[in-house]
C-alpha atoms as a PDB file:
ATOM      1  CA  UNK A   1      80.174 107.811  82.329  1.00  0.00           C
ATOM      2  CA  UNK A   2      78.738 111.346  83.803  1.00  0.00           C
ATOM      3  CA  UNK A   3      79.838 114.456  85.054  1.00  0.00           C
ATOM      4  CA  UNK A   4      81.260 114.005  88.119  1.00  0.00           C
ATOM      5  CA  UNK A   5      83.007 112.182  90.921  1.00  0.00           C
ATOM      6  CA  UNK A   6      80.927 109.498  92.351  1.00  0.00           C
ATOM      7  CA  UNK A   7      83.283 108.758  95.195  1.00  0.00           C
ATOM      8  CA  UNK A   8      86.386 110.459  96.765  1.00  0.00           C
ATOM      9  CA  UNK A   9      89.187 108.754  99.149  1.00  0.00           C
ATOM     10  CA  UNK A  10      91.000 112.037 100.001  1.00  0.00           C
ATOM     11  CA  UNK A  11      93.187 109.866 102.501  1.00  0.00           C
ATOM     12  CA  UNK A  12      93.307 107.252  99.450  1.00  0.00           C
ATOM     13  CA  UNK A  13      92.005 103.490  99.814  1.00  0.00           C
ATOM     14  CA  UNK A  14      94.736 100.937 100.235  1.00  0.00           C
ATOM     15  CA  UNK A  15      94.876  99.211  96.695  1.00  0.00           C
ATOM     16  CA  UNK A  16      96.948  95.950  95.183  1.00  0.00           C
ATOM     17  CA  UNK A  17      97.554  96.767  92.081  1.00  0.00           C
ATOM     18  CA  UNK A  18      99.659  94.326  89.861  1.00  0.00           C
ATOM     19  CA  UNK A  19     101.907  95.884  87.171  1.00  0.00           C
ATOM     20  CA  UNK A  20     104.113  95.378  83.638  1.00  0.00           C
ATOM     21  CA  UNK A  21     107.760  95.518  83.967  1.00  0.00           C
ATOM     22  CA  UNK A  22     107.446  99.408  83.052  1.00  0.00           C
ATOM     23  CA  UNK A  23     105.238 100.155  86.443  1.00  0.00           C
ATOM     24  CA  UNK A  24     101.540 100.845  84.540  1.00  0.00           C
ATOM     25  CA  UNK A  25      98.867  99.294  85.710  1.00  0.00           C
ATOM     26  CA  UNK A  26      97.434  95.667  84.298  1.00  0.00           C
ATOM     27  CA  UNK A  27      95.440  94.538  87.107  1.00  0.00           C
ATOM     28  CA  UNK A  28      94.013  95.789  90.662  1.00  0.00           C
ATOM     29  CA  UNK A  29      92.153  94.440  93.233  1.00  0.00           C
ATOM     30  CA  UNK A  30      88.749  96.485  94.232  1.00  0.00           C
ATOM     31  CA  UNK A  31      86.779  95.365  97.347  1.00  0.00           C
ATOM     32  CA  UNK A  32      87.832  92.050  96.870  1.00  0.00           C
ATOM     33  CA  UNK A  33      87.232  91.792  93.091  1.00  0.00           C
ATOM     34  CA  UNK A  34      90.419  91.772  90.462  1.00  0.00           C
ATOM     35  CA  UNK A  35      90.100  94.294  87.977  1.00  0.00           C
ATOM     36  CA  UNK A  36      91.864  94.239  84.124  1.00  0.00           C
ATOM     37  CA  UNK A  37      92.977  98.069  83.371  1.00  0.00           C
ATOM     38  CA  UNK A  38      91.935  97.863  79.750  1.00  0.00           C
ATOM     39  CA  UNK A  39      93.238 102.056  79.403  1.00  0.00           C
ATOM     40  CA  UNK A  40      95.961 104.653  81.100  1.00  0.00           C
ATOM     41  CA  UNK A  41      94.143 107.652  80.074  1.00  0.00           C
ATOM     42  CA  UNK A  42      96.466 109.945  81.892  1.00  0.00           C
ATOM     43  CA  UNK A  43      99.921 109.340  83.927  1.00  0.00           C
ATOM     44  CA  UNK A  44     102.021 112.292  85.961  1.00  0.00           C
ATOM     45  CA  UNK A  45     103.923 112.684  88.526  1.00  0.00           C
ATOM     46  CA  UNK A  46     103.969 115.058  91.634  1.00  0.00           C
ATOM     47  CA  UNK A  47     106.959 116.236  93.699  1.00  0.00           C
ATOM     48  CA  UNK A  48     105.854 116.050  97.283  1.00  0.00           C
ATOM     49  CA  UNK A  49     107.751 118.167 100.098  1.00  0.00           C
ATOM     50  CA  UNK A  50     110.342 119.303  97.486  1.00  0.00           C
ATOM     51  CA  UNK A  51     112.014 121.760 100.237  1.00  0.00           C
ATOM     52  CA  UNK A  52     112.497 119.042 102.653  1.00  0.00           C
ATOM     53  CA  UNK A  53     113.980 115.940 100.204  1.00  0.00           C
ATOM     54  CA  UNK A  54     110.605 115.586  99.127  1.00  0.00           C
ATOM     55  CA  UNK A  55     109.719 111.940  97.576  1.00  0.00           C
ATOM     56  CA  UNK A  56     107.541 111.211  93.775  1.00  0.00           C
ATOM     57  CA  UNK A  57     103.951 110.444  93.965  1.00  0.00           C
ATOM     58  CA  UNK A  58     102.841 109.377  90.292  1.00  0.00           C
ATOM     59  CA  UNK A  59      98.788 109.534  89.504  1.00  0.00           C
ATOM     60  CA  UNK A  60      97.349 107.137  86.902  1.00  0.00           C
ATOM     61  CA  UNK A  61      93.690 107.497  85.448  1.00  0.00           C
ATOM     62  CA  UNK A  62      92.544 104.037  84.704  1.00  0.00           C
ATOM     63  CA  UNK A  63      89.573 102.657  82.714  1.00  0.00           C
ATOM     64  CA  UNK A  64      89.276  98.847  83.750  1.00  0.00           C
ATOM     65  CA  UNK A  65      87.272  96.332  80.969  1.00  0.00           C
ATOM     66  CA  UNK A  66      84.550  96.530  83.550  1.00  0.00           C
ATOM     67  CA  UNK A  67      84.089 100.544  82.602  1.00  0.00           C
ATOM     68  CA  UNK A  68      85.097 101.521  86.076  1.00  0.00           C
ATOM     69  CA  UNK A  69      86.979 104.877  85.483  1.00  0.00           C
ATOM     70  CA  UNK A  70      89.598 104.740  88.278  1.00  0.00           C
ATOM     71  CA  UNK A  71      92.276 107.758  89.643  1.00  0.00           C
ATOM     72  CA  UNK A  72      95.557 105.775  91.558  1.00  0.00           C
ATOM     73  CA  UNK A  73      98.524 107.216  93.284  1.00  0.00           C
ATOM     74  CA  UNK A  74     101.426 105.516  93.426  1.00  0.00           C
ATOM     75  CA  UNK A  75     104.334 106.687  96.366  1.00  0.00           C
ATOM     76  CA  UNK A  76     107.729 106.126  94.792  1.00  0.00           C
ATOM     77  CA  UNK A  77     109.626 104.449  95.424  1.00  0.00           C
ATOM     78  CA  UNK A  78     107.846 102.162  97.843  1.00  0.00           C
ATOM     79  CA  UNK A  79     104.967 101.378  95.501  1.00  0.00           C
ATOM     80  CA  UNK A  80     102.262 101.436  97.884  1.00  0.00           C
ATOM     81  CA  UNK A  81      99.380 102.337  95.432  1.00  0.00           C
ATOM     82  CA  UNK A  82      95.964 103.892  97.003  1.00  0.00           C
ATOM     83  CA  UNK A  83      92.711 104.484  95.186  1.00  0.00           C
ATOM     84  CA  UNK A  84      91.587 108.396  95.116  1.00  0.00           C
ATOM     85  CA  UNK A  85      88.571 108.589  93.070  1.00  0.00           C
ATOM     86  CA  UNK A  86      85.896 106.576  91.489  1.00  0.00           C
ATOM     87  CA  UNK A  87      84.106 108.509  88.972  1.00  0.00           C
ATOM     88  CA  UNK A  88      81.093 108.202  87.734  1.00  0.00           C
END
């Protein structure tokens, strides 16, 4: 893997992502293609519009078993999940 980020979806790219009972990543699907998540390297979670009622957004880096390293958001509690970045 290099440097940098090889592509960005700043307005995120509609994902299905399956999960474990415990809401991390197993499985997504990626331009048609299912994906295993072999790695969570890093999990948080972001309070957006905290002065109006605001609602979570969670972020999970992934690395599947095909070495794609992957940045998800999640919106809580819907569960929509979007893809953000694709790095390189």
């Amino acid at each position: 893997m290099g440097g940098g980020v090889s592509h960005v979806w700043p307005d995120g790219l509609p994902l299905d992502v399956v999960c474990d009972a415990e809401g991390t990543p197993q499985r997504l699907r990626l331009r048609g293609n299912w994906h295993i998540v072999a790695e969570v390297a890093t999990r948080w979670r972001v309070r957006k519009g905290w002065w109006r009622h605001g609602r979570w957004r969670e972020y999970v880096t992934v690395a599947t078993a095909g070495h794609l390293l992957l940045t998800l958001a999640r919106e809580l509690p819907d569960g929509s999940w979007e893809l953000l970045y694709l790095h390189d």
